[in-house]
Protein backbone atom coordinates (compact mmCIF):
# COMPACT_ATOMS: atom_id res chain seq x y z
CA UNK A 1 -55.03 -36.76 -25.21
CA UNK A 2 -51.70 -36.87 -26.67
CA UNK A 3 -51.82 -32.52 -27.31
CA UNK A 4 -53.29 -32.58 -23.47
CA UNK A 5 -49.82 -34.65 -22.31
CA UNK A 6 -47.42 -32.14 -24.62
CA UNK A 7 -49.28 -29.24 -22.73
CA UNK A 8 -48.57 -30.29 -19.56
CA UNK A 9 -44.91 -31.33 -20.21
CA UNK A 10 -44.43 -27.84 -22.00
CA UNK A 11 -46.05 -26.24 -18.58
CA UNK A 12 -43.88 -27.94 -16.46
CA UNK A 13 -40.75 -27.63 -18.86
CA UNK A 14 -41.64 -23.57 -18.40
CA UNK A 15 -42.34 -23.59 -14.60
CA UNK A 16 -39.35 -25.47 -13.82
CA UNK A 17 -36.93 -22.84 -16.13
CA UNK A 18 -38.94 -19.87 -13.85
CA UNK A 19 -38.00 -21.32 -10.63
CA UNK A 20 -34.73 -22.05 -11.96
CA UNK A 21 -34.12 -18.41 -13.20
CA UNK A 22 -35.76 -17.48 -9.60
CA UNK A 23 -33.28 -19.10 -8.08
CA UNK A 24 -30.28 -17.53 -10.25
CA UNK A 25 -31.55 -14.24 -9.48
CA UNK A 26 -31.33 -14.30 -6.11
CA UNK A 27 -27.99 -16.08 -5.55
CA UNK A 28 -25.76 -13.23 -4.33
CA UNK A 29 -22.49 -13.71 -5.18
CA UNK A 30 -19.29 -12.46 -2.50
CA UNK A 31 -15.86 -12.15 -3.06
CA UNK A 32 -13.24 -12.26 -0.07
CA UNK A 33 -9.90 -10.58 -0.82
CA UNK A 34 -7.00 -12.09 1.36
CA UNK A 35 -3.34 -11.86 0.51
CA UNK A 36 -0.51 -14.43 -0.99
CA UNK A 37 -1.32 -17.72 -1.00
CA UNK A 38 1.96 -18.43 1.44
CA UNK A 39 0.77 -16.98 4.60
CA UNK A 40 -2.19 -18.19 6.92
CA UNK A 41 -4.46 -15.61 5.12
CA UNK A 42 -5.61 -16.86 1.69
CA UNK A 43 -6.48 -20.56 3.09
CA UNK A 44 -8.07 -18.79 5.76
CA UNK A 45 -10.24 -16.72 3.22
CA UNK A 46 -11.18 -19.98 0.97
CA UNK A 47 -11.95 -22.15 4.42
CA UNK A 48 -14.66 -19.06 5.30
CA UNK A 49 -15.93 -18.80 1.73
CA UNK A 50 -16.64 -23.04 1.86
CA UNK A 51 -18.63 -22.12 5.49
CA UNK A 52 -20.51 -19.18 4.29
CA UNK A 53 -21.41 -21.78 0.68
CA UNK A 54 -22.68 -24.71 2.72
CA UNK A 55 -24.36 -22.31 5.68
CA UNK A 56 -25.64 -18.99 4.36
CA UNK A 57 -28.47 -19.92 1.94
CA UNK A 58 -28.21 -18.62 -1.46
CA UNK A 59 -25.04 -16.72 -1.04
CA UNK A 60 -21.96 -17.83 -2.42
CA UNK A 61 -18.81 -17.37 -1.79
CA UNK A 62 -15.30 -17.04 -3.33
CA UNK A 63 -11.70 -16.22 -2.06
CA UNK A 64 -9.24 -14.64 -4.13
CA UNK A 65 -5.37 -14.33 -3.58
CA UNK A 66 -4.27 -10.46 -3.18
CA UNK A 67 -1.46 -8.01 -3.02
CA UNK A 68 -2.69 -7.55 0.40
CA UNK A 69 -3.49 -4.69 2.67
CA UNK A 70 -3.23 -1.53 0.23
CA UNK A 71 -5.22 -3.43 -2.53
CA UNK A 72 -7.52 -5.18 -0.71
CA UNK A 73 -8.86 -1.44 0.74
CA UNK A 74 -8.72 -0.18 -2.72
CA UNK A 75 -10.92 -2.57 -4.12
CA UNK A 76 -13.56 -2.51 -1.24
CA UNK A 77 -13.81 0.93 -1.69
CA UNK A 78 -15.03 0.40 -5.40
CA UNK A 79 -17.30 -2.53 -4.14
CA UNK A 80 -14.89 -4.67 -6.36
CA UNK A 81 -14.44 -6.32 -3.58
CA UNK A 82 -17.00 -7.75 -0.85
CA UNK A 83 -15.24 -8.21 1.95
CA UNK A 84 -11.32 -8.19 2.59
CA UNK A 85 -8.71 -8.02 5.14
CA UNK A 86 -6.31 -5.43 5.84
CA UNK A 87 -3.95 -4.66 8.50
CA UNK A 88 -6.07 -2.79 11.32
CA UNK A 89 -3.26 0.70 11.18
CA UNK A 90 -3.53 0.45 7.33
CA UNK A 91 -7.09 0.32 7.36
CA UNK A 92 -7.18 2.83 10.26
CA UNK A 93 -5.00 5.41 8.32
CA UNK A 94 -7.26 4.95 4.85
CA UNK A 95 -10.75 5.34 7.11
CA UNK A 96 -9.47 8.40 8.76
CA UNK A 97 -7.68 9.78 5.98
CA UNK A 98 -4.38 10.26 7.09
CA UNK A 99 -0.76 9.56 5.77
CA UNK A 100 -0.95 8.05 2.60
CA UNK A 101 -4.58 8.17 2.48
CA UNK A 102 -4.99 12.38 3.08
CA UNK A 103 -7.30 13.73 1.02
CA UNK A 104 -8.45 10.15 -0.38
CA UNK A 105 -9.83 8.78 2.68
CA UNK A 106 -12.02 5.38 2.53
CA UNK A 107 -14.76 6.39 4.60
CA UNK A 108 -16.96 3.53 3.44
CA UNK A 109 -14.83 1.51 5.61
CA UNK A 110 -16.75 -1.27 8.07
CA UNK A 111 -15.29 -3.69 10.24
CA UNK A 112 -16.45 -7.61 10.60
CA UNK A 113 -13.87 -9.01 12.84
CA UNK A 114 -10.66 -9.78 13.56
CA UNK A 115 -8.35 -12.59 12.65
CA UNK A 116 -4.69 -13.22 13.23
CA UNK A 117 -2.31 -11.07 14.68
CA UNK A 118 0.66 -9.62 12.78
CA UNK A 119 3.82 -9.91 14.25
CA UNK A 120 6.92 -7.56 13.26
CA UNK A 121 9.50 -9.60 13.23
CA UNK A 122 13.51 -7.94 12.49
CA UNK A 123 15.77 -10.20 11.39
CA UNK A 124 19.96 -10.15 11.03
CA UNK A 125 22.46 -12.69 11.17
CA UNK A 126 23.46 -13.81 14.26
CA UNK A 127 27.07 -12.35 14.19
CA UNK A 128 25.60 -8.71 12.95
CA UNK A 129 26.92 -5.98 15.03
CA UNK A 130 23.31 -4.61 14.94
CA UNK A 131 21.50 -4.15 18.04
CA UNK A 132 18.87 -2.06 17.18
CA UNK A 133 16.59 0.25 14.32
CA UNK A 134 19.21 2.82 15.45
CA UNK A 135 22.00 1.23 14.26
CA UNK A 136 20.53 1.12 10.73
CA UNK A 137 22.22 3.53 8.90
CA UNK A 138 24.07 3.00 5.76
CA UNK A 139 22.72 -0.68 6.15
CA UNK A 140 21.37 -3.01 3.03
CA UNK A 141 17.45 -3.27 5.05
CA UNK A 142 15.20 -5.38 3.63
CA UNK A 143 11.59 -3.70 4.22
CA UNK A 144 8.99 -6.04 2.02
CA UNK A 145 6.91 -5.47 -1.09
CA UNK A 146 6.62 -1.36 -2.34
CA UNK A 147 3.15 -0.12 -0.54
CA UNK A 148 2.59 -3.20 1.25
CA UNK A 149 1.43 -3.33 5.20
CA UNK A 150 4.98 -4.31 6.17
CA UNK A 151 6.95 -1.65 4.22
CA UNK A 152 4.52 1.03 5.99
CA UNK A 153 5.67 -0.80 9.26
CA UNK A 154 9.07 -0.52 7.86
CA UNK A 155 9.23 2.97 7.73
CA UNK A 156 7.23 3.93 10.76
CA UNK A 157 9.82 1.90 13.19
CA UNK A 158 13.05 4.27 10.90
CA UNK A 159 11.13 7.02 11.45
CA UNK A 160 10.86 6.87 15.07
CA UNK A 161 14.82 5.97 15.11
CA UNK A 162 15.68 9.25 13.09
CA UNK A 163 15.92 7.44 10.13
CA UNK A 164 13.95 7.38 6.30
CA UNK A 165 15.32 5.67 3.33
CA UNK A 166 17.56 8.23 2.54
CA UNK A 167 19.86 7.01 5.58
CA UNK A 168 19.84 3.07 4.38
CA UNK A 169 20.04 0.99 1.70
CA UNK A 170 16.28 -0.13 1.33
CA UNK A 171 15.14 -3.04 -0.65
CA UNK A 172 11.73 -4.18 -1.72
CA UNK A 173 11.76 -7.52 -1.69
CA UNK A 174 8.74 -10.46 -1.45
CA UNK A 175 9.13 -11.96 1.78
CA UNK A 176 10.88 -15.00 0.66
CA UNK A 177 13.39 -12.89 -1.56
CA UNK A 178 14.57 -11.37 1.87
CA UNK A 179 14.87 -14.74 3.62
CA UNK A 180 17.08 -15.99 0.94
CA UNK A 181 19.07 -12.85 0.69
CA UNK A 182 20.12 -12.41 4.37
CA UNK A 183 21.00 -15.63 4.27
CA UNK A 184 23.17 -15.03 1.19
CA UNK A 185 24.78 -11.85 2.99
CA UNK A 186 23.13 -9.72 0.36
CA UNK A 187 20.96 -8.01 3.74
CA UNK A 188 21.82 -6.56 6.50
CA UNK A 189 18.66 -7.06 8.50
CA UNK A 190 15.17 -7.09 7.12
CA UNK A 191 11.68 -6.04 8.82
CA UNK A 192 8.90 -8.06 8.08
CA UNK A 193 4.98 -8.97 9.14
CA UNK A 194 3.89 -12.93 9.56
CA UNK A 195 3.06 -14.67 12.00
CA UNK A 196 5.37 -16.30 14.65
CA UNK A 197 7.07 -19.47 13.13
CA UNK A 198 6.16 -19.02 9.76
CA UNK A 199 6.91 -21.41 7.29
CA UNK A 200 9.73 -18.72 5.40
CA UNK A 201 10.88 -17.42 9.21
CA UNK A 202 11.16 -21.08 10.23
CA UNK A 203 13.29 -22.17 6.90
CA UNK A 204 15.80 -19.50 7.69
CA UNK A 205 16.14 -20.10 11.14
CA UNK A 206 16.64 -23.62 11.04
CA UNK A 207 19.01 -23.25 7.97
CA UNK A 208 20.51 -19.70 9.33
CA UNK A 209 22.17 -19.00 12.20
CA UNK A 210 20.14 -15.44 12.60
CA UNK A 211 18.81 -13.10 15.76
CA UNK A 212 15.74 -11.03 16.41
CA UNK A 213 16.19 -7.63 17.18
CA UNK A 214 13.61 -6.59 19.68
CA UNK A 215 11.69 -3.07 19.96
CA UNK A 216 11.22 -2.00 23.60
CA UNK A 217 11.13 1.55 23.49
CA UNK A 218 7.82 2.96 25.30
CA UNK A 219 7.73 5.72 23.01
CA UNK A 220 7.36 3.77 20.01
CA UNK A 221 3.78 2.26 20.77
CA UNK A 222 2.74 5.64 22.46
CA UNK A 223 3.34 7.47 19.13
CA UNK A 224 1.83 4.68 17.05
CA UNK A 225 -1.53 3.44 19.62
CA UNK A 226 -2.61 0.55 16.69
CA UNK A 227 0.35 -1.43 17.37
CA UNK A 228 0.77 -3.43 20.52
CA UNK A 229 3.95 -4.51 22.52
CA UNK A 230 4.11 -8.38 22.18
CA UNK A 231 6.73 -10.58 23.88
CA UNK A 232 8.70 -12.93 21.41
CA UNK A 233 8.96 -15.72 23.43
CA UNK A 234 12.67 -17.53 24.21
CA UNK A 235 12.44 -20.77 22.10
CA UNK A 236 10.41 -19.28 19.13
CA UNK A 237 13.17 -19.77 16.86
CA UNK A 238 16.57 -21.55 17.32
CA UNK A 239 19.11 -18.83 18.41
CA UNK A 240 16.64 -17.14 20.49
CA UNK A 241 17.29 -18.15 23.72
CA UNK A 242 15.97 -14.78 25.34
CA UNK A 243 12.00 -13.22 25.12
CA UNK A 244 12.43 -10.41 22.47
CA UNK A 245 10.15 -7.50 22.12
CA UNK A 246 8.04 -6.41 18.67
CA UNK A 247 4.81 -4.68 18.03
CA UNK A 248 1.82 -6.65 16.80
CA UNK A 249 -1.26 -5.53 14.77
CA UNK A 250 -4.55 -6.90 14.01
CA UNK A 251 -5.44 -8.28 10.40
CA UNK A 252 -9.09 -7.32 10.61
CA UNK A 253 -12.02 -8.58 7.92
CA UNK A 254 -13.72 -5.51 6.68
CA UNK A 255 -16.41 -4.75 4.07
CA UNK A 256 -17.11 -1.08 2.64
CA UNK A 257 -20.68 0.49 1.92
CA UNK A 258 -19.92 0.04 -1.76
CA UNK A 259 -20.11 -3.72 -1.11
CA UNK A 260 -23.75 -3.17 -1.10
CA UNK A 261 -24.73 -5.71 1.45
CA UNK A 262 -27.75 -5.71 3.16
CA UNK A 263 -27.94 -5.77 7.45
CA UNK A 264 -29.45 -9.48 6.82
CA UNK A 265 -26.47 -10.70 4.59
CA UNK A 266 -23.58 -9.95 6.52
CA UNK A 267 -25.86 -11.47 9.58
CA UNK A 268 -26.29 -14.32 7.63
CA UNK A 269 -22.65 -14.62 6.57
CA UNK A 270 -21.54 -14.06 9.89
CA UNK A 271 -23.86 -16.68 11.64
CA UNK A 272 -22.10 -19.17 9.00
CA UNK A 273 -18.60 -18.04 9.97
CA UNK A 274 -19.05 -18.52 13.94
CA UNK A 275 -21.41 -21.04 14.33
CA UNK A 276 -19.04 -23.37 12.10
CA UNK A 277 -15.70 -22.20 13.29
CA UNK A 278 -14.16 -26.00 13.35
CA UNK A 279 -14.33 -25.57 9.69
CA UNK A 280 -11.93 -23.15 9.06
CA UNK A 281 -9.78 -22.51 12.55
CA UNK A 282 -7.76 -24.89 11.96
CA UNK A 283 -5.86 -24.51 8.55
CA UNK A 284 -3.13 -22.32 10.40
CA UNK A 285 -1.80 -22.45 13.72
CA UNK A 286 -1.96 -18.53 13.52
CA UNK A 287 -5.38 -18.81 12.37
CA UNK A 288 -6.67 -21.69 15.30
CA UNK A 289 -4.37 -19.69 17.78
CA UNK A 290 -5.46 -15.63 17.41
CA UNK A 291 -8.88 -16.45 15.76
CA UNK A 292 -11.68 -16.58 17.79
CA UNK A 293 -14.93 -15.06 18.51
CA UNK A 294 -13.75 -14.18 22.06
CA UNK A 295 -11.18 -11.92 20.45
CA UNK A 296 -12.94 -11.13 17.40
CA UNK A 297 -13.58 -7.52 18.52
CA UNK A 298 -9.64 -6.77 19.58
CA UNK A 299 -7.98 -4.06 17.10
CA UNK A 300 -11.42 -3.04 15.18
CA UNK A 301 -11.75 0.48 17.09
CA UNK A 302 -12.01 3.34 15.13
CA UNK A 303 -14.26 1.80 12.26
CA UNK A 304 -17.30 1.14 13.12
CA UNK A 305 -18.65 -2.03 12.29
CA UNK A 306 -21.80 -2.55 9.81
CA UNK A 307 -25.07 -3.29 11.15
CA UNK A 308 -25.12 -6.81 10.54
CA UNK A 309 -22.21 -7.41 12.58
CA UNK A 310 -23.12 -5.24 14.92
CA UNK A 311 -26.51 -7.55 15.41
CA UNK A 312 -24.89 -10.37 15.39
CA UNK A 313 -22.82 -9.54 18.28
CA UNK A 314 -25.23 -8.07 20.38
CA UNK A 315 -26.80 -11.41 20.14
CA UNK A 316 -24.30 -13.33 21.14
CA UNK A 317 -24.13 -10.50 24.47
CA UNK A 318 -21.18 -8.68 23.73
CA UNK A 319 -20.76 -5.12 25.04
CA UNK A 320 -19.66 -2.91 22.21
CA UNK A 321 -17.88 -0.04 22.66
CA UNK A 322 -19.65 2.98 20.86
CA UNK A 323 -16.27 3.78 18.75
CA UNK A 324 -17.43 0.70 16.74
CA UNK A 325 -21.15 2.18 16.57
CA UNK A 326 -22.19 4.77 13.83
């Protein structure tokens, strides 16, 4: 009786370490790639990753802080990544091949949706003779991190003014390095990406007395189609008592075919993402404001999206445009 018992416990002892080694193997582990943990993006990222964990069956997800734009592409096209955001011109440029990315184009590219906008915001003290990009020359310009989104941004706005980095006095700096140095006179201006009233664009307004310079020129946003002309409006900031003019981008989610995720998993992790939204809209205003399925398909043309997504918004009955179809 006793050996009968001992066989039984030893069956069950085996049957439960099957199911349990079932059930490790078909976990399928994600990894989001966002950007600094200052900015709306990272807590975004982790706030998805906790939706997709308690929503999307056995997949589970983690969100990692990132250098951003440039790296997050980078590491989706070696599948190191699962899915990451990127700046919708940066990502446009890498898909496409151009700029930077000639002759090393990411063509594995797909699009998920977008998220918050991405304001260009140029900053100088208040008292600055400078009125415009044009007036840059021979200036101390602050234009953000070496390779990031921003610093492409940078030079794309010099570069329509007749100007590169051989006519100012550029300096990569982390965002809040070129807060802290306009506000120590060691800038001229700087040109950077976050959202409206950002915690670092807030501190040095409200410590600062600083002005926006605003970017109205038509030919600007004809030349360069990704970027939008977005009103600044009076009252953003202290000082800025008129609407000032900037382009905006989309920061868009993406995954890459070297993710290797099925049509069913991104469905699934996309049907956790939207039908829990409450979970994660609201851990930035940026994020609650610009983040929504309505808009979710604003800034993605030009990469097509991946087949789950694609299902999952046909079901939900919107028309997609067949620059986002393969």
């Amino acid at each position: 009786m006793n050996k009968h018992i001992l066989r039984l416990a030893f069956a069950a002892i085996l049957l439960a370490w099957a199911c349990a080694s079932t059930s490790v193997a078909q976990t399928h582990r994600v990894t989001i790639g966002t950007a600094g943990t200052a900015g709306a993006l990272y807590p975004m990222g982790v706030a998805m990753a906790e939706s997709i964990n308690r929503h999307a069956g056995n997949i589970r997800a983690s969100a990692e802080a990132t250098g951003g734009s440039l790296e997050n592409l980078r590491n989706l096209s070696t599948g190191e990544l699962t899915w990451a955001i990127s700046a919708n011109e940066v990502a446009y440029h890498a898909y496409h091949g151009e700029g930077v990315y000639e002759g090393r184009a990411i063509d594995s590219l797909q699009s998920l949706f977008g998220t918050v906008l991405s304001w260009t915001q140029i900053f100088a003290a208040a008292d600055s003779s400078l009125q415009s990009v044009s007036d840059f020359r021979g200036k101390r310009i602050g234009v953000g991190p070496p390779g990031s989104a921003g610093e492409q941004t940078a030079r794309r706005l010099l570069a329509h003014y007749g100007l590169d980095y051989s006519d100012i006095r550029e300096e990569f700096m982390s965002n809040s390095e070129m807060v802290t140095a306009l506000q120590d006179g060691m800038l001229d201006a700087f040109i950077i990406t976050h959202p409206l009233r950002s915690a670092p664009l807030m501190d040095l307004t409200t410590s600062f007395d600083a002005k926006l310079i605003s970017v109205e020129d038509a030919a600007f946003y004809d030349g360069y189609p990704f970027f939008e002309k977005s009103e600044i409006p009076a009252g953003t900031y202290r000082n800025v008592d008129e609407a000032v003019y900037t382009p905006t981008s989309r920061i868009v989610m993406y995954t890459s075919k070297a993710a290797g995720l099925s049509d069913d998993q991104v469905y699934t992790m996309m049907r956790a993402i939207w039908d829990n939204a409450g979970e994660w809209q609201d851990v930035h205003a940026a994020v609650k404001q610009t983040t929504t399925l309505e808009d979710a398909l604003i800034g993605l043309d030009g990469i097509p999206l991946h087949p789950g997504a694609l299902r999952f918004y046909e079901g939900e009955g919107f028309d997609i445009p067949d620059s986002l179809r393969e």
